[in-house]
N, C-alpha and C. Protein backbone atom coordinates (compact mmCIF):
# COMPACT_ATOMS: atom_id res chain seq x y z
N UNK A 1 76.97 23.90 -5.66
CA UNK A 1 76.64 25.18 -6.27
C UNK A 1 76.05 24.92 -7.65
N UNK A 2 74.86 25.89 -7.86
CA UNK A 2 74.36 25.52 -9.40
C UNK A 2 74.56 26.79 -10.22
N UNK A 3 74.30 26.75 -11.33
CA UNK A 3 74.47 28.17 -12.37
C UNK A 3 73.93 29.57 -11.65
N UNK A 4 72.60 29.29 -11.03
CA UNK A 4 71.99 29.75 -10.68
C UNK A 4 72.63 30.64 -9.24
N UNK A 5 73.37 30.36 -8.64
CA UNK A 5 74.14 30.72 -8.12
C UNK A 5 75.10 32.09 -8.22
N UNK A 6 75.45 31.67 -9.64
CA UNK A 6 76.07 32.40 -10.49
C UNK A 6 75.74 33.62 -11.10
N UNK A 7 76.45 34.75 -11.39
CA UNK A 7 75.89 35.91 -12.28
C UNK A 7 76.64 36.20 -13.27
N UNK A 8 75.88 36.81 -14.29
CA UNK A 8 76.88 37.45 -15.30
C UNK A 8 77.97 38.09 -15.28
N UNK A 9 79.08 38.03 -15.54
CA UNK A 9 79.94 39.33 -15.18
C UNK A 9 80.63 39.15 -13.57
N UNK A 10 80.32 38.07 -12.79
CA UNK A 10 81.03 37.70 -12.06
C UNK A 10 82.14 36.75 -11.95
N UNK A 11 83.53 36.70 -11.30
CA UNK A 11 84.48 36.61 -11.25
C UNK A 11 84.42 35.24 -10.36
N UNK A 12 85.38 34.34 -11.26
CA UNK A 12 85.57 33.03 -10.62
C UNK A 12 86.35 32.32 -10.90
N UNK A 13 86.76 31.51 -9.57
CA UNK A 13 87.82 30.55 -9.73
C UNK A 13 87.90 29.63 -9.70
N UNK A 14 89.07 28.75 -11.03
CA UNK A 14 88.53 27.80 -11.37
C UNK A 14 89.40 26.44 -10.83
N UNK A 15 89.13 26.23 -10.34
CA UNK A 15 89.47 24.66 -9.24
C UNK A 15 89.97 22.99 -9.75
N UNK A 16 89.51 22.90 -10.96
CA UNK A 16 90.32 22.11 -12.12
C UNK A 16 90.15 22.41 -13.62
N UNK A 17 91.01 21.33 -14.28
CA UNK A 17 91.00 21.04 -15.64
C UNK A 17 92.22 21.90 -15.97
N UNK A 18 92.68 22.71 -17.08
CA UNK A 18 93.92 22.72 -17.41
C UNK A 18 94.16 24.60 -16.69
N UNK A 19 92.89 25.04 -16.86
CA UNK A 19 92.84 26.40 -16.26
C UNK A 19 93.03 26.89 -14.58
N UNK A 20 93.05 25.70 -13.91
CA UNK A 20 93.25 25.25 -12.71
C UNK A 20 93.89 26.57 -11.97
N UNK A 21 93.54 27.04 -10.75
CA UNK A 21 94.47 28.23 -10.39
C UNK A 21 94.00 29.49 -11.10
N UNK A 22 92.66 30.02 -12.14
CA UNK A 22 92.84 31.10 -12.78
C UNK A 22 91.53 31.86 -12.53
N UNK A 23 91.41 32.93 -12.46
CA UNK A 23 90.65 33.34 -12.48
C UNK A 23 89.66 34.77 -13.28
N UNK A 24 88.57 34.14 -13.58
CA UNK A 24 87.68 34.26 -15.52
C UNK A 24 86.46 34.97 -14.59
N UNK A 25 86.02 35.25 -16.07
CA UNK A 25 84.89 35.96 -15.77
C UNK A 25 83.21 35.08 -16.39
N UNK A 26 82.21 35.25 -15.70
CA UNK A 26 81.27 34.21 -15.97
C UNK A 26 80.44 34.75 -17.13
N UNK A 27 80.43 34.35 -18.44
CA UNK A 27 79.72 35.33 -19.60
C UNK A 27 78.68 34.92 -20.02
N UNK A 28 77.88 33.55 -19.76
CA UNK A 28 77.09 32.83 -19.94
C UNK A 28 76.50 32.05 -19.01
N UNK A 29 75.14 31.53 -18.76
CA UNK A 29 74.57 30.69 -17.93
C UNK A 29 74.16 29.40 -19.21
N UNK A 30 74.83 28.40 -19.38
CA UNK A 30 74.11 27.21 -20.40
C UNK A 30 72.92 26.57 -19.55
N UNK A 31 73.25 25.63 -18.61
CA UNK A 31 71.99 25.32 -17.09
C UNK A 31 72.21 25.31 -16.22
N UNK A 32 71.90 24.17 -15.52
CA UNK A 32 71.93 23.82 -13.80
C UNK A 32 73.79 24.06 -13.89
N UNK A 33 74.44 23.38 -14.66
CA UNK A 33 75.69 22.51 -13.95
C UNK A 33 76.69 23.51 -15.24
N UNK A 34 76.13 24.05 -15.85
CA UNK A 34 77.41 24.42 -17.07
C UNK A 34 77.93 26.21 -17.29
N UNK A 35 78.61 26.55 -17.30
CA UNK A 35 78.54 27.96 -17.63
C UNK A 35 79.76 28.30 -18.68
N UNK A 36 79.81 29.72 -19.31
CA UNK A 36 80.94 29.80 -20.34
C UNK A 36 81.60 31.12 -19.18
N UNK A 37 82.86 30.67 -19.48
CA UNK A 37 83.88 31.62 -18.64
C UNK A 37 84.82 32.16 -19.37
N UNK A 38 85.29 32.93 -19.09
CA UNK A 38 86.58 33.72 -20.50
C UNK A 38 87.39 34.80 -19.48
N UNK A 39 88.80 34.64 -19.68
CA UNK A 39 89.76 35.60 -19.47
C UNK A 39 90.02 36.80 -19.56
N UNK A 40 89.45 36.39 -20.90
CA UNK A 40 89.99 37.70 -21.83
C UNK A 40 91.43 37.49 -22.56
N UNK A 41 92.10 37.06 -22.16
CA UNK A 41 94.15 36.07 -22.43
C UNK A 41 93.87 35.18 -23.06
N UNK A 42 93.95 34.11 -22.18
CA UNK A 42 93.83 32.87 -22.65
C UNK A 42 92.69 32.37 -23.45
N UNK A 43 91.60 32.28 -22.80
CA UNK A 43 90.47 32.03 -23.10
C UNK A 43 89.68 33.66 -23.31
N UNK A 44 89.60 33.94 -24.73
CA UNK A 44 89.32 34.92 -25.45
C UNK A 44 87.50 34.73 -25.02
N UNK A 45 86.74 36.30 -25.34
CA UNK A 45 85.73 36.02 -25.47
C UNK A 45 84.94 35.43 -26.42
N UNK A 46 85.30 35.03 -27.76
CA UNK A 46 84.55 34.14 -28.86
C UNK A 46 84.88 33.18 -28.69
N UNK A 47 85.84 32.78 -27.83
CA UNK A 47 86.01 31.20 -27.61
C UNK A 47 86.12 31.29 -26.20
N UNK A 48 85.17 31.11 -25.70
CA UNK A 48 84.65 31.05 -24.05
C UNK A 48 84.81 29.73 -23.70
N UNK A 49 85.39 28.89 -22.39
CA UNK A 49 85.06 27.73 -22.05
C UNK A 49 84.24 27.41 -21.22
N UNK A 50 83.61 26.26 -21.45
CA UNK A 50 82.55 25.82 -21.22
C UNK A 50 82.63 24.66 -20.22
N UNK A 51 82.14 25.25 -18.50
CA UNK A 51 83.08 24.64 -17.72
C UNK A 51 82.10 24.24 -16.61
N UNK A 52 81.73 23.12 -15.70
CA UNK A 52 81.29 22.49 -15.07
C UNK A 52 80.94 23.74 -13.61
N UNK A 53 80.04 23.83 -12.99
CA UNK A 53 80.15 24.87 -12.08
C UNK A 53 80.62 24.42 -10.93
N UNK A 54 80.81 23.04 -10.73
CA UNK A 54 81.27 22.31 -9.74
C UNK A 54 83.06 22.57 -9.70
N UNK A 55 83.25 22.88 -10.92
CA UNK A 55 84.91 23.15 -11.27
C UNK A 55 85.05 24.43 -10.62
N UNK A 56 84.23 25.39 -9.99
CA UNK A 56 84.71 26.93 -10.09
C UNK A 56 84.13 27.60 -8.66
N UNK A 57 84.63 28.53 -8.48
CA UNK A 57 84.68 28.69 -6.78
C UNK A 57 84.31 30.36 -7.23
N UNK A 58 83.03 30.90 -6.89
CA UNK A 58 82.45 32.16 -6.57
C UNK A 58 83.62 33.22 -5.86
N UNK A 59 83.63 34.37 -6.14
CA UNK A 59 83.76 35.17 -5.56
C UNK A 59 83.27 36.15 -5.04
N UNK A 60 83.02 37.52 -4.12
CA UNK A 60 82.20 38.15 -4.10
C UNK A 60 81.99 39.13 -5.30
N UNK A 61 82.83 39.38 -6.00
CA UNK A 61 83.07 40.37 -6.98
C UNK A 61 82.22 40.38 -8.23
N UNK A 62 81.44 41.14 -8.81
CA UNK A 62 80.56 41.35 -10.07
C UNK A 62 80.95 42.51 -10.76
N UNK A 63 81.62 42.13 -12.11
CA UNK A 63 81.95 42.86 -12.76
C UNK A 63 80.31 43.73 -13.38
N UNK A 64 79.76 45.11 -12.88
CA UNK A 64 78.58 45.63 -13.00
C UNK A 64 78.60 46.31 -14.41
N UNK A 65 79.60 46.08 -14.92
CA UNK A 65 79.32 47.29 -16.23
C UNK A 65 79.73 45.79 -17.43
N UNK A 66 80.53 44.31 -17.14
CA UNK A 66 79.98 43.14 -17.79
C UNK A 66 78.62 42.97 -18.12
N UNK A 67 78.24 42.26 -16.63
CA UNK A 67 77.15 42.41 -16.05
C UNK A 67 76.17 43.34 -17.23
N UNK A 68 76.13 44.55 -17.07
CA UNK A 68 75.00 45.21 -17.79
C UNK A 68 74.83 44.82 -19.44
N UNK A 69 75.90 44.30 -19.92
CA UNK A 69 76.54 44.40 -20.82
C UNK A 69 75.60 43.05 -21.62
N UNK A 70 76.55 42.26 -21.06
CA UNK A 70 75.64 40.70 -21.28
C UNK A 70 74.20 40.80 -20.84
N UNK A 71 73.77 41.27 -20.06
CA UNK A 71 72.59 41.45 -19.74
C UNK A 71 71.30 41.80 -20.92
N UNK A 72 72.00 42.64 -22.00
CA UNK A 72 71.49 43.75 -22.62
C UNK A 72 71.92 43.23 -24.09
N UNK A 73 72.62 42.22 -24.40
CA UNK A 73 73.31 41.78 -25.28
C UNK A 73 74.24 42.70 -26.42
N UNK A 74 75.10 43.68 -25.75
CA UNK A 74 76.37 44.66 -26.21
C UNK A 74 77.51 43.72 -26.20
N UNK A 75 78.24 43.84 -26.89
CA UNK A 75 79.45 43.17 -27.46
C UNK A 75 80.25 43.88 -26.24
N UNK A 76 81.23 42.40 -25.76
CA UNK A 76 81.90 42.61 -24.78
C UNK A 76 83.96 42.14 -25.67
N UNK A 77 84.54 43.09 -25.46
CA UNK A 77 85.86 42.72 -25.85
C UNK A 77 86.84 42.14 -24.64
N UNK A 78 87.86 41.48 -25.24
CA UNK A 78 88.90 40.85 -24.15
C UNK A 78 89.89 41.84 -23.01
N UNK A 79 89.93 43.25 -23.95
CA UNK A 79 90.91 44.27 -23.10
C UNK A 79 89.97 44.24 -21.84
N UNK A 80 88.48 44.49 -22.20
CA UNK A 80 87.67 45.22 -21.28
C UNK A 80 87.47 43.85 -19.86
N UNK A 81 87.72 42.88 -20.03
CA UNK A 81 87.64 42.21 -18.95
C UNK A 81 89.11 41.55 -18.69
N UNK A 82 90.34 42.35 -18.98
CA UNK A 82 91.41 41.94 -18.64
C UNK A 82 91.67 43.35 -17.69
N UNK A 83 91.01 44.26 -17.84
CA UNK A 83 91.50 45.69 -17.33
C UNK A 83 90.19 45.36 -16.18
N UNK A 84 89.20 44.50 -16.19
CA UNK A 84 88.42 44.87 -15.10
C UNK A 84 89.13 44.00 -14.11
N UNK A 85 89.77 42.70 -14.75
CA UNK A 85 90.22 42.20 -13.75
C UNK A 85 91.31 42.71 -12.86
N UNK A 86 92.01 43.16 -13.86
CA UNK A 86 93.67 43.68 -13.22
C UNK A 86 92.96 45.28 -12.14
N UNK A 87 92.04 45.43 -12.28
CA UNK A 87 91.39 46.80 -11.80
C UNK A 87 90.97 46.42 -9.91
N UNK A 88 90.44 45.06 -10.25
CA UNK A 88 90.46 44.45 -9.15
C UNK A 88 91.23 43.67 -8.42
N UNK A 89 92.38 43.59 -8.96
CA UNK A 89 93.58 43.01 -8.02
C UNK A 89 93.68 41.49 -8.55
N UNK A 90 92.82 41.13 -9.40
CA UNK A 90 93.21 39.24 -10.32
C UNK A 90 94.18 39.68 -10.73
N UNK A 91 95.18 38.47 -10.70
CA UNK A 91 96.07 38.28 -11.66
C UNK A 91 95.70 36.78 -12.30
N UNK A 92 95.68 36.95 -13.79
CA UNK A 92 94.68 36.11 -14.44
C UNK A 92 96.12 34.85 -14.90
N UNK A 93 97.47 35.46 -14.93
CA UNK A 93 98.32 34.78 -14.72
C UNK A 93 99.07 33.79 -14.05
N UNK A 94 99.03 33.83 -12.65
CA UNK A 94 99.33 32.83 -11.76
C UNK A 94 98.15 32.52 -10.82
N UNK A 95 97.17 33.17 -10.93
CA UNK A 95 96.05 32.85 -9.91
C UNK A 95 95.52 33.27 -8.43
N UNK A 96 96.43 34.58 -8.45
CA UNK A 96 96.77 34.66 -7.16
C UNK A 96 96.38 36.36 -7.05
N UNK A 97 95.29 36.93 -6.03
CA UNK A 97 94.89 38.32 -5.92
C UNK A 97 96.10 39.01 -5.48
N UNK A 98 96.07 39.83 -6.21
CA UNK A 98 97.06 41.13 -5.47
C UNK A 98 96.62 42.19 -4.73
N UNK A 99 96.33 42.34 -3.44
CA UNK A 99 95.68 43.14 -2.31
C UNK A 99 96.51 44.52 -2.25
């Protein structure tokens, strides 16, 4: 999988390194192989990590109002992608969807 793959504002999980099990939101494209991901919790949005795309597993889900957001370059806060997640059933805590 390459960046490109990837969209703004879409939801992904991340497969190693210490975040292992969690699942972030994609806020940046750097290139082929790199992207910045953020929680919103842990990994705040001014300090986004900067994470291998090979580390992170797609979902179908696109956060559309992120998405527009980053798109358009509007300041995105941490509530607003902790409430989109929990809106969608992530739990950004143990890693695990709640259906």
């Amino acid at each position: 999988m390459e960046s490109n793959d990837l969209l703004l504002g879409q939801v992904v999980y991340s497969l190693a390194g210490r975040d292992k099990g969690k699942f972030m939101v994609v806020m940046e494209k750097i290139d082929s192989q790199y992207v910045h991901i953020s929680d919103g919790d842990i990994r705040k949005v001014d300090k986004a990590k900067k994470k291998k795309v090979k580390h992170l597993r797609k979902t179908n889900h696109i956060i559309s109002t992120i998405n527009k957001k980053l798109e358009t370059g509007q300041k995105i806060n941490n509530a607003e992608i902790r409430k989109k997640l929990k809106e969608l059933g992530y739990n950004t805590q143990n890693g695990k969807r709640e259906d």
